[in-house]
Protein backbone atom coordinates (compact mmCIF):
# COMPACT_ATOMS: atom_id res chain seq x y z
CA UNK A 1 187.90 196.68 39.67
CA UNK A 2 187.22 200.14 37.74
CA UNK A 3 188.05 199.57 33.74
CA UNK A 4 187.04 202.30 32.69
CA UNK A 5 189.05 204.63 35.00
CA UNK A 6 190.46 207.71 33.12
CA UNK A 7 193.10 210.50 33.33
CA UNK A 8 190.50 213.23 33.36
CA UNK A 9 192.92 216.05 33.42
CA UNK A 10 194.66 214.91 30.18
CA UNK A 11 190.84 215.00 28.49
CA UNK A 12 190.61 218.44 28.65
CA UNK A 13 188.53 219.71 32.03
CA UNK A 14 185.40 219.86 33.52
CA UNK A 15 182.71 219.47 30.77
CA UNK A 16 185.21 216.47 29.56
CA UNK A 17 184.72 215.04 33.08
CA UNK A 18 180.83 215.63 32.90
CA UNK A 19 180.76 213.38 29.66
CA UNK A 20 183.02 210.67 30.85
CA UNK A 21 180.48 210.39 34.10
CA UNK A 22 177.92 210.01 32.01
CA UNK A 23 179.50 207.32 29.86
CA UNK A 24 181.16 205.89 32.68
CA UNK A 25 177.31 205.37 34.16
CA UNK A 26 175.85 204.01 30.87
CA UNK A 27 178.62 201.45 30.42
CA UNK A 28 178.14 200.01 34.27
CA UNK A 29 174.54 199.74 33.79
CA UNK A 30 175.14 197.73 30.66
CA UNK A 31 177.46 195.48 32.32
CA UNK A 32 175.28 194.91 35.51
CA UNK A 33 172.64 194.51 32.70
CA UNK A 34 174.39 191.47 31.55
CA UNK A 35 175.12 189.73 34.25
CA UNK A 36 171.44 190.15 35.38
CA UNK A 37 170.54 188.42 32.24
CA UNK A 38 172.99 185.82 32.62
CA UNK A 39 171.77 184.87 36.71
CA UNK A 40 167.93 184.73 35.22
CA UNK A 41 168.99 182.79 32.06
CA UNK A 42 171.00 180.12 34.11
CA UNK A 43 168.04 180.34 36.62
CA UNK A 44 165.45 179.65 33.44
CA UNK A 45 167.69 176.66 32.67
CA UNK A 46 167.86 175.18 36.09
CA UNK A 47 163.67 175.43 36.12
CA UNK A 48 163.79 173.38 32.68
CA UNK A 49 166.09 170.92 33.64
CA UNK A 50 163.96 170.24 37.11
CA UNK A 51 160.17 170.22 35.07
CA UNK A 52 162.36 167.45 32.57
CA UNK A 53 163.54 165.29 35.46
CA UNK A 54 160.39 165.13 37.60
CA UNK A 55 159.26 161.66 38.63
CA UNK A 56 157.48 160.18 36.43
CA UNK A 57 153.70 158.99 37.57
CA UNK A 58 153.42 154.78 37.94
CA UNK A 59 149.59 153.36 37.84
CA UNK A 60 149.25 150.55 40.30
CA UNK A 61 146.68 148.03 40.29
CA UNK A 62 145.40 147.06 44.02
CA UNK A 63 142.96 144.50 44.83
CA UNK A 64 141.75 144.04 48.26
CA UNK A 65 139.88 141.36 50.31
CA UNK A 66 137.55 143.73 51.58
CA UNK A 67 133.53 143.77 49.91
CA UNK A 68 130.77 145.64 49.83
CA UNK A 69 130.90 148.80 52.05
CA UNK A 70 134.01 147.52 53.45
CA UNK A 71 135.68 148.33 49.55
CA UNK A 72 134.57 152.32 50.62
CA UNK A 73 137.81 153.25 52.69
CA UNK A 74 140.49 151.04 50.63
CA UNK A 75 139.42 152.57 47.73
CA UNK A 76 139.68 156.23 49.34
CA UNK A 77 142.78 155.83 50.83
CA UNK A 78 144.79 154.42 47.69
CA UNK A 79 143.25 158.07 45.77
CA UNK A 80 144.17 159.57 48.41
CA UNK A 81 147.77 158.47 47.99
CA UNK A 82 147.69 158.97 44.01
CA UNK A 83 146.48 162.49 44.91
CA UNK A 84 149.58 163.20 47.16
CA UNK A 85 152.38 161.71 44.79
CA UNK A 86 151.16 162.04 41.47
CA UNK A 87 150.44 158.43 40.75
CA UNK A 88 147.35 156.59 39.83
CA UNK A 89 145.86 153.64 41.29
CA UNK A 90 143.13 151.71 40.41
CA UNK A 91 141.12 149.49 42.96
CA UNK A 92 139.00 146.76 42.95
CA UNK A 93 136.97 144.07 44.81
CA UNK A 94 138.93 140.57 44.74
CA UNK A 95 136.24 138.12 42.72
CA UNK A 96 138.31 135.82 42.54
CA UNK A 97 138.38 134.59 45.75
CA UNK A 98 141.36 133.07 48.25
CA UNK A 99 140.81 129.25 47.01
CA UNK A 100 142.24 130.92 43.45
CA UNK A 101 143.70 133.90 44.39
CA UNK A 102 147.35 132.42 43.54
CA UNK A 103 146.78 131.50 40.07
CA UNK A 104 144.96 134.70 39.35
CA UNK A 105 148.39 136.66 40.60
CA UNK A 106 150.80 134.65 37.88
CA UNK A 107 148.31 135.78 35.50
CA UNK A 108 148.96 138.62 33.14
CA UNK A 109 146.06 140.74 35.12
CA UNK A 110 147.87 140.06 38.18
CA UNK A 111 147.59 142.87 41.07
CA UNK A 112 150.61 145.13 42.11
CA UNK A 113 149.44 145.06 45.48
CA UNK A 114 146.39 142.77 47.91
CA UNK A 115 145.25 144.74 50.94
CA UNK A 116 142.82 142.99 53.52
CA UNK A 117 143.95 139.31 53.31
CA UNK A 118 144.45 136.44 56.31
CA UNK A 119 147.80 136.13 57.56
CA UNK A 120 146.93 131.96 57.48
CA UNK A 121 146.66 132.26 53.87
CA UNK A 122 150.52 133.65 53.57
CA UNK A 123 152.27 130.67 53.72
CA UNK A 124 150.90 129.11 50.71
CA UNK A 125 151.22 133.02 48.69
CA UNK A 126 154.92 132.44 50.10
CA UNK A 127 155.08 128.92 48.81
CA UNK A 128 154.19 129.90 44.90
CA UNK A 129 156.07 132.29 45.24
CA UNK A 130 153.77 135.69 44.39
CA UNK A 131 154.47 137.74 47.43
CA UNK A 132 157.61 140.03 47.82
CA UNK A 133 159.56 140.26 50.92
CA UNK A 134 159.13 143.15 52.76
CA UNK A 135 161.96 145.54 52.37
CA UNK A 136 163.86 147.52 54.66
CA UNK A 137 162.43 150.84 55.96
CA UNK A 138 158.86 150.10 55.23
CA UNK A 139 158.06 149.29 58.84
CA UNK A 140 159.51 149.25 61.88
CA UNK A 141 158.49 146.39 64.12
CA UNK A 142 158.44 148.41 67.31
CA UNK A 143 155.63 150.40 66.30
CA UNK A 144 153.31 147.37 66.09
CA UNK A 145 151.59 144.73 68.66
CA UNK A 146 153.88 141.83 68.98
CA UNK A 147 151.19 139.53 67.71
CA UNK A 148 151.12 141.74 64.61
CA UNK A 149 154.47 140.70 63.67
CA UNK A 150 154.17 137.25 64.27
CA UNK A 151 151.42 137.06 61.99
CA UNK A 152 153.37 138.55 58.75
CA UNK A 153 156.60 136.47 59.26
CA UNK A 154 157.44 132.96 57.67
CA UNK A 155 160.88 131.87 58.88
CA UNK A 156 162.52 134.91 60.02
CA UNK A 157 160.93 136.93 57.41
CA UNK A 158 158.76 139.36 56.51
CA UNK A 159 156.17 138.86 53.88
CA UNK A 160 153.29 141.76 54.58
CA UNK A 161 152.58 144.50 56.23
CA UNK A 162 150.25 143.92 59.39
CA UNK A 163 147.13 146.14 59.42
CA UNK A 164 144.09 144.73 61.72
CA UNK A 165 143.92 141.73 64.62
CA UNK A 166 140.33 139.95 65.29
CA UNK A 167 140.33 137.80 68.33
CA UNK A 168 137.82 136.83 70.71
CA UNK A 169 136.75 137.37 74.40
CA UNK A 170 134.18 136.74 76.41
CA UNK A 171 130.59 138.67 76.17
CA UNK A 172 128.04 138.91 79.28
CA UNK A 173 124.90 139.91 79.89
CA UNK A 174 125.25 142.66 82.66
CA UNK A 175 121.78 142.05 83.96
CA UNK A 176 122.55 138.03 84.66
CA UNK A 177 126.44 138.59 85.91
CA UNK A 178 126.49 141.97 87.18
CA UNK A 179 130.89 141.13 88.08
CA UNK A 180 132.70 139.09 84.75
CA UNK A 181 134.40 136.12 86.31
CA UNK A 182 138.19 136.85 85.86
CA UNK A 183 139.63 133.14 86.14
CA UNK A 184 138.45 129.77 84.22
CA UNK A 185 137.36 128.28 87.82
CA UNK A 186 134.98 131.16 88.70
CA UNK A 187 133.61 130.77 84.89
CA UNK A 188 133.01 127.50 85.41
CA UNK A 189 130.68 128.36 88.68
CA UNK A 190 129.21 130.91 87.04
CA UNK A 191 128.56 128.82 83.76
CA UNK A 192 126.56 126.53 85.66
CA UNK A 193 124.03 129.01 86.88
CA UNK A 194 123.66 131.24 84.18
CA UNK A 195 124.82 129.26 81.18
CA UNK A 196 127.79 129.37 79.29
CA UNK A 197 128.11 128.93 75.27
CA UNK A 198 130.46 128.28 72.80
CA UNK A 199 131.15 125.74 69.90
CA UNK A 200 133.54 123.16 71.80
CA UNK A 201 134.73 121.67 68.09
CA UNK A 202 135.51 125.27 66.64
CA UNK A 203 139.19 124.66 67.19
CA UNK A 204 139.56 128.25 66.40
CA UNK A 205 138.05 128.72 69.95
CA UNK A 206 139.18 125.84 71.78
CA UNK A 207 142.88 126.16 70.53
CA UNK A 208 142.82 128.41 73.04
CA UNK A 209 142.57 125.93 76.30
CA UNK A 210 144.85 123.47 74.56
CA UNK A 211 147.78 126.53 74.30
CA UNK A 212 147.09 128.06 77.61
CA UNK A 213 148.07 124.34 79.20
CA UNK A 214 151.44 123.97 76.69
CA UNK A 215 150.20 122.37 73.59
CA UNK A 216 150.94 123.59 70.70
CA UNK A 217 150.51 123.17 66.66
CA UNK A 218 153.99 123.35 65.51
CA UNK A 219 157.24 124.06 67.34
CA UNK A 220 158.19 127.98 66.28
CA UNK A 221 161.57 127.97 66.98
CA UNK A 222 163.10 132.17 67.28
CA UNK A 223 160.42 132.62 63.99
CA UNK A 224 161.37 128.91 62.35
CA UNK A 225 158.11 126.55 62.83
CA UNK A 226 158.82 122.81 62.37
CA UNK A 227 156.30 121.31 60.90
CA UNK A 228 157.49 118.05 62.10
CA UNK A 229 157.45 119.24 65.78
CA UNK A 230 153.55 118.75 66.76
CA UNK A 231 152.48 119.59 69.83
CA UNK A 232 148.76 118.31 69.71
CA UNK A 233 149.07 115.32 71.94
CA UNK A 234 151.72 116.42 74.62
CA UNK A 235 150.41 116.18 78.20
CA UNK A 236 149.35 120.49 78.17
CA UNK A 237 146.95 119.41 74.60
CA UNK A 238 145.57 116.52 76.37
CA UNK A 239 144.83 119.05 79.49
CA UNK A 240 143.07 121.62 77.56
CA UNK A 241 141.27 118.80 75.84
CA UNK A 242 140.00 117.11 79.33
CA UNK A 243 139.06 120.85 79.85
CA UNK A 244 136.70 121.25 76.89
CA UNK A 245 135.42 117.85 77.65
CA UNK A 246 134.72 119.21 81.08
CA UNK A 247 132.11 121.65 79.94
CA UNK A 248 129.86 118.60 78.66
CA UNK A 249 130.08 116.21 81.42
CA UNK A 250 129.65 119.07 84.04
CA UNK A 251 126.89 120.01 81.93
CA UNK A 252 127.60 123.18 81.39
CA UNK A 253 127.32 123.27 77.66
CA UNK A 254 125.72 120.59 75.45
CA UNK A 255 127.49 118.77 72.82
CA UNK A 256 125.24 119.43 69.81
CA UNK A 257 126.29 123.46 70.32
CA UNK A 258 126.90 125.68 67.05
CA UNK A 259 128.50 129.08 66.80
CA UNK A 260 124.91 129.84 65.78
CA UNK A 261 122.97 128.39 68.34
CA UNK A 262 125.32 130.17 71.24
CA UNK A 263 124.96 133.33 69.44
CA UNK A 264 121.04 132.79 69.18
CA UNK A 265 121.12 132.22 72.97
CA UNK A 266 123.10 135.06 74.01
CA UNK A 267 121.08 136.94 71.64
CA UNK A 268 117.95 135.99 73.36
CA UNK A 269 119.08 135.94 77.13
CA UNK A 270 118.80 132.47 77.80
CA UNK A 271 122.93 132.25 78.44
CA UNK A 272 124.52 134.92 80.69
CA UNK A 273 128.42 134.67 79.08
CA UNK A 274 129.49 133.73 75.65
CA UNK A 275 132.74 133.64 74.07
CA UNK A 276 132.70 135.52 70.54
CA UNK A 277 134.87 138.16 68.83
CA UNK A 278 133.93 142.04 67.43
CA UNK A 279 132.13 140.69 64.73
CA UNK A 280 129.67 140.33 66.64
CA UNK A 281 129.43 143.81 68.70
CA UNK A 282 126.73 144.77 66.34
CA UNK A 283 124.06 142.41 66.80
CA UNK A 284 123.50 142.74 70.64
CA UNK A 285 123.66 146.39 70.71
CA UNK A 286 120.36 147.78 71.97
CA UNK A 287 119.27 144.24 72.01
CA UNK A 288 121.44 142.69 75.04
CA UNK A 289 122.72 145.04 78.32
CA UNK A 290 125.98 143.42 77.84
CA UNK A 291 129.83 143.92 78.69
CA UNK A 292 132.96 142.30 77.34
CA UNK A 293 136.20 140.86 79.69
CA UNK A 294 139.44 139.54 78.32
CA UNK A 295 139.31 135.69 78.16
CA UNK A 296 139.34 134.10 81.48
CA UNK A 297 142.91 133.35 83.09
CA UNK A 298 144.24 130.23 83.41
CA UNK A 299 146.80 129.27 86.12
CA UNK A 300 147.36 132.98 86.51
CA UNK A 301 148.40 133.66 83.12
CA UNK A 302 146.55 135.97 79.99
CA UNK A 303 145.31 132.94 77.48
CA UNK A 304 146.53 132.91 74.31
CA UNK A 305 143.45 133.31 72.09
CA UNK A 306 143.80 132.79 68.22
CA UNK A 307 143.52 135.23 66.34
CA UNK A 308 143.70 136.39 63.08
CA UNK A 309 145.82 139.34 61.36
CA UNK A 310 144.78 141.05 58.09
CA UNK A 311 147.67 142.21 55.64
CA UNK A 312 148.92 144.08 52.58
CA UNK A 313 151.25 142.51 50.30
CA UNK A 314 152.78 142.92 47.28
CA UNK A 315 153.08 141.17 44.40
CA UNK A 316 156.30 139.34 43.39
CA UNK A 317 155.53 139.90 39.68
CA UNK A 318 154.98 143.87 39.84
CA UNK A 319 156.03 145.65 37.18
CA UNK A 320 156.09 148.73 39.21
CA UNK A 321 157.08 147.38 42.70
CA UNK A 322 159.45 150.41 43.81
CA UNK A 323 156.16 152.60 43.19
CA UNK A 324 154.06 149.13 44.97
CA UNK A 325 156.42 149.84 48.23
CA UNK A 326 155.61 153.17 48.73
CA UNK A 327 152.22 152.98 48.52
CA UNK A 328 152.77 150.09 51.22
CA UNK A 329 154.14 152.51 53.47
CA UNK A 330 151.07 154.91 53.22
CA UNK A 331 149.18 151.10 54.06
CA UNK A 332 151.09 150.83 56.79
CA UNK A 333 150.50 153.79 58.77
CA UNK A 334 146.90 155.05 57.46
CA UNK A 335 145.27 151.82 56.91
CA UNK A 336 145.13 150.37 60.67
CA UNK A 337 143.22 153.00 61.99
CA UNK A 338 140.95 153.69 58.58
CA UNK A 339 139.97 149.94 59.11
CA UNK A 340 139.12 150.07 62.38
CA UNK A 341 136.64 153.20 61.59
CA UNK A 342 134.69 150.64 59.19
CA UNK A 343 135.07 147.30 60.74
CA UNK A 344 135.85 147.09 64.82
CA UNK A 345 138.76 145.75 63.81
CA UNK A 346 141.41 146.55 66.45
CA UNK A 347 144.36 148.16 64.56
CA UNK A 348 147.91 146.30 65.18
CA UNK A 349 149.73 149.79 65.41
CA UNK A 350 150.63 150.73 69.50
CA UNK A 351 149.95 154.33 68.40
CA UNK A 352 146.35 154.19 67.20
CA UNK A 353 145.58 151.48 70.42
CA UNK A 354 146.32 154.48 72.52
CA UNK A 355 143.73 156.71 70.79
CA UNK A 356 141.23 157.76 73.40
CA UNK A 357 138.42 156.49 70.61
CA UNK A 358 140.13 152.51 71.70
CA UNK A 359 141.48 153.68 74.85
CA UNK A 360 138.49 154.89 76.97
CA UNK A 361 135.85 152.50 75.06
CA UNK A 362 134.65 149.98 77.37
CA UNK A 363 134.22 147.26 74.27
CA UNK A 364 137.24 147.49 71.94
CA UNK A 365 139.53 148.41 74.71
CA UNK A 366 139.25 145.32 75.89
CA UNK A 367 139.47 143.97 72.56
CA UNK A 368 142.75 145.62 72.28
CA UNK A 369 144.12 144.28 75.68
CA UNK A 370 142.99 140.69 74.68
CA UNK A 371 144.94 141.34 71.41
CA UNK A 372 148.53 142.40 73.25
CA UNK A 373 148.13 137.76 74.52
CA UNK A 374 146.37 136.79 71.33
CA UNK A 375 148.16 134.23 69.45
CA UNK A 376 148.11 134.34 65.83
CA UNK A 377 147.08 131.51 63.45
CA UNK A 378 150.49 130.46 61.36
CA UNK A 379 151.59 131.80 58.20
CA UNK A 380 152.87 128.32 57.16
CA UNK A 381 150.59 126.39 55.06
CA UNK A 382 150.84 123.38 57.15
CA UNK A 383 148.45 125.03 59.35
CA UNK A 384 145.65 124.44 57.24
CA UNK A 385 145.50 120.57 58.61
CA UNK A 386 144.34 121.11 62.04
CA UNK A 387 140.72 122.19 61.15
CA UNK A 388 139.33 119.51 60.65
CA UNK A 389 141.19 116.55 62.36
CA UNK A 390 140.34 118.98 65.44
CA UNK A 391 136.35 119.44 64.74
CA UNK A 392 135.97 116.12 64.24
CA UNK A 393 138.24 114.51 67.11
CA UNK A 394 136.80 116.96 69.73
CA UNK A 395 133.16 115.97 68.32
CA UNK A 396 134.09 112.74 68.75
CA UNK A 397 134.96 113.09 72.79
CA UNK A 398 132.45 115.63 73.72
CA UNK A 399 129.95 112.96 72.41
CA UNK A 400 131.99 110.04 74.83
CA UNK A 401 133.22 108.54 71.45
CA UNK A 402 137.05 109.00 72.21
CA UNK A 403 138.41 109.81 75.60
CA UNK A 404 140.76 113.15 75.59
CA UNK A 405 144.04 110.96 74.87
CA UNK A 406 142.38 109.49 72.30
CA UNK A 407 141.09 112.57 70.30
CA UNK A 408 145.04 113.84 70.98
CA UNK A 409 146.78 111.23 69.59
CA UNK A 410 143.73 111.14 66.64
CA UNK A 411 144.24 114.87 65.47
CA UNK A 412 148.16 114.38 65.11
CA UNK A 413 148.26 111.40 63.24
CA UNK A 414 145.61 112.69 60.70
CA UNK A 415 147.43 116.07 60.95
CA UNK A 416 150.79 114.34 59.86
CA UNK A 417 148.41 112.77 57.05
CA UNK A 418 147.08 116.01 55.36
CA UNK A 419 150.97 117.49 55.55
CA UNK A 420 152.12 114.12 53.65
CA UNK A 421 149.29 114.78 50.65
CA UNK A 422 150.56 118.84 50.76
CA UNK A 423 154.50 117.08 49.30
């Protein structure tokens, strides 16, 4: 378009023509002027309207499970997070403790978020209702250890977000058994000559023979357990139970047996193989020449040791839980692997059990291959029963008080009485 286009020769010749050229070049500029002014005003506006809208920062409250130095990485990683999005966060040591931990969280201090607590603890969080489902898009389930997920699920659901497994293998002392026996028979010969330790009535330990035979604590059927379904007295739990009872009357360990007193014995060489779990990696370093192999097989098959996963959750009462679930998905991929660093924890995400730090580590990669079979305790809060019918039934046999049958048949009926008193 030209609007200001002229018919020179009517203006009256070439010094006419000079001035129009002139003016012509003035009025352009002015227009392009304008506009210019226009583009950066709209531009000015757009940068207001963005600075006005811009998310604003949520404060989140977090308490975690985790003491002492322990409290050191949680605490970094959550300021970490603020530092990233803009939020703030505020962290602190859980005082209260588990026993009270779900009347502190209807409280009006109540946390936004719990990091470091025991997935056999969820169930009854689940029951009173102070955990939040975990929504879609905050994990995906491939990216974890099967046992991992297991461990955060109560009927078909998801109720936290799996961070750390602790399990147990066995521990020997490289100087007594220079070859780890790989199956339950050649343990058993090589128990007898270089003794063999392990607190028989720990069911937490011996759940493991009593599972790798077919028994079972409740029926999980596809991620439903039924509580009603015990599997404590069928003829595998009665098999793993003759097994225990085995390692008294073959002599092979005695009766009277603590976690402390096989630790003390390992500790001081007087045992060649002990069954324990990363917790206790610490004490015999530079103190035993020792080695760890995943838990004896039985009947050919990995055994399913119990084991324990640590989780995040949040809080059914947050205020801010939108802000709560994004911080959970920071959890979820940092924390494993932060954990680990600080405890020997083995991390429940496949990508940080690759890690050449887990990999090519002769201890926790075998912690990490022993975690792949582990079974994890049950989220349900049923599962609370079985501790002590079990230590007291199996003291009972291993002390020729009850036969194996016996101490079965025991620990399910007195199981089936502490569910009764939980209604």
């Amino acid at each position: 378009m030209q609007p200001f286009a002229l018919n020179l020769k009517l203006l009256g010749g070439e010094n006419m023509n000079k001035k129009l050229k002139v003016l012509s070049s003035v009025l352009t500029a002015l227009v392009l002027t304008t506009a210019l002014a226009g583009c950066s005003s709209s531009k000015s506006s757009t940068s207001s309207t963005s600075t006005t809208t811009k998310k604003e920062s949520k404060e989140i409250l977090i308490w975690t499970n985790y003491q002492g130095k322990d409290f050191v990485p949680i605490k970094k990683l959550a300021e970490d997070w603020a530092k990233e999005t803009g939020n703030t966060v505020k962290v602190v040591e859980d005082k209260v403790g588990l026993d009270s931990i779900i009347a502190a969280s209807k409280s009006s201090k109540a946390p936004d978020v719990m990091i470091g607590y025991p997935n056999d603890r969820l169930g009854s969080f689940v029951k009173a209702d102070i955990v939040d489902e975990v929504p879609a898009g905050i994990m995906n389930d491939s990216d974890y250890i099967a046992p991992a997920i297991t461990g955060s699920m109560i009927n078909g659901k998801k109720y936290g977000v799996p961070l750390t497994l602790e399990t147990y293998v066995l521990f020997y002392n490289k100087d007594l058994v220079p070859t780890p026996p790989k199956t339950w028979e050649e343990l058993m010969i090589v128990g007898k000559k270089v003794g063999f330790n392990y607190a028989l009535n720990d069911v937490y330990f011996s759940l493991a023979l009593i599972k790798a035979n077919g028994g079972y604590v409740f029926k999980d059927n596809n991620g439903t357990i039924d509580t009603n379904d015990i599997g404590l007295a069928n003829a595998g739990a009665v098999k793993g139970l003759t097994m225990i009872n085995d390692l008294v009357t073959s002599g092979i360990v005695a009766p009277s047996v603590t976690s402390d007193i096989a630790k003390g014995n390992f500790l001081n060489k007087k045992i060649g193989l002990y069954i324990s779990g990363n917790w206790d990696v610490s004490a015999f370093k530079d103190k035993v020449n020792f080695g760890v192999a995943t838990y004896p097989q039985i009947d050919g098959k990995a055994v399913p040791t119990t084991a324990g996963v640590k989780l995040a959750v949040v809080s059914k009462n947050s205020k801010v839980k939108a802000t709560a679930w994004e911080f959970m998905k920071y959890v979820g991929a940092k924390a494993p692997y932060i954990i680990f660093k600080q405890t020997a924890a083995i991390p429940v995400l496949k990508a940080d059990q690759e890690k050449d730090e887990i990999k090519k580590d002769p201890i926790t990669s075998v912690f990490a291959e022993q975690a792949k079979s582990a079974a994890p305790m049950l989220s349900v809060p049923e599962f609370g029963t079985i501790w002590e019918p079990g230590k007291q039934n199996i003291t009972l046999m291993i002390t020729k008080k009850q036969t194996p049958q016996q101490a079965a048949d025991n620990i399910v009926k007195q199981v089936k009485e502490g569910i009764a008193t939980m209604k």
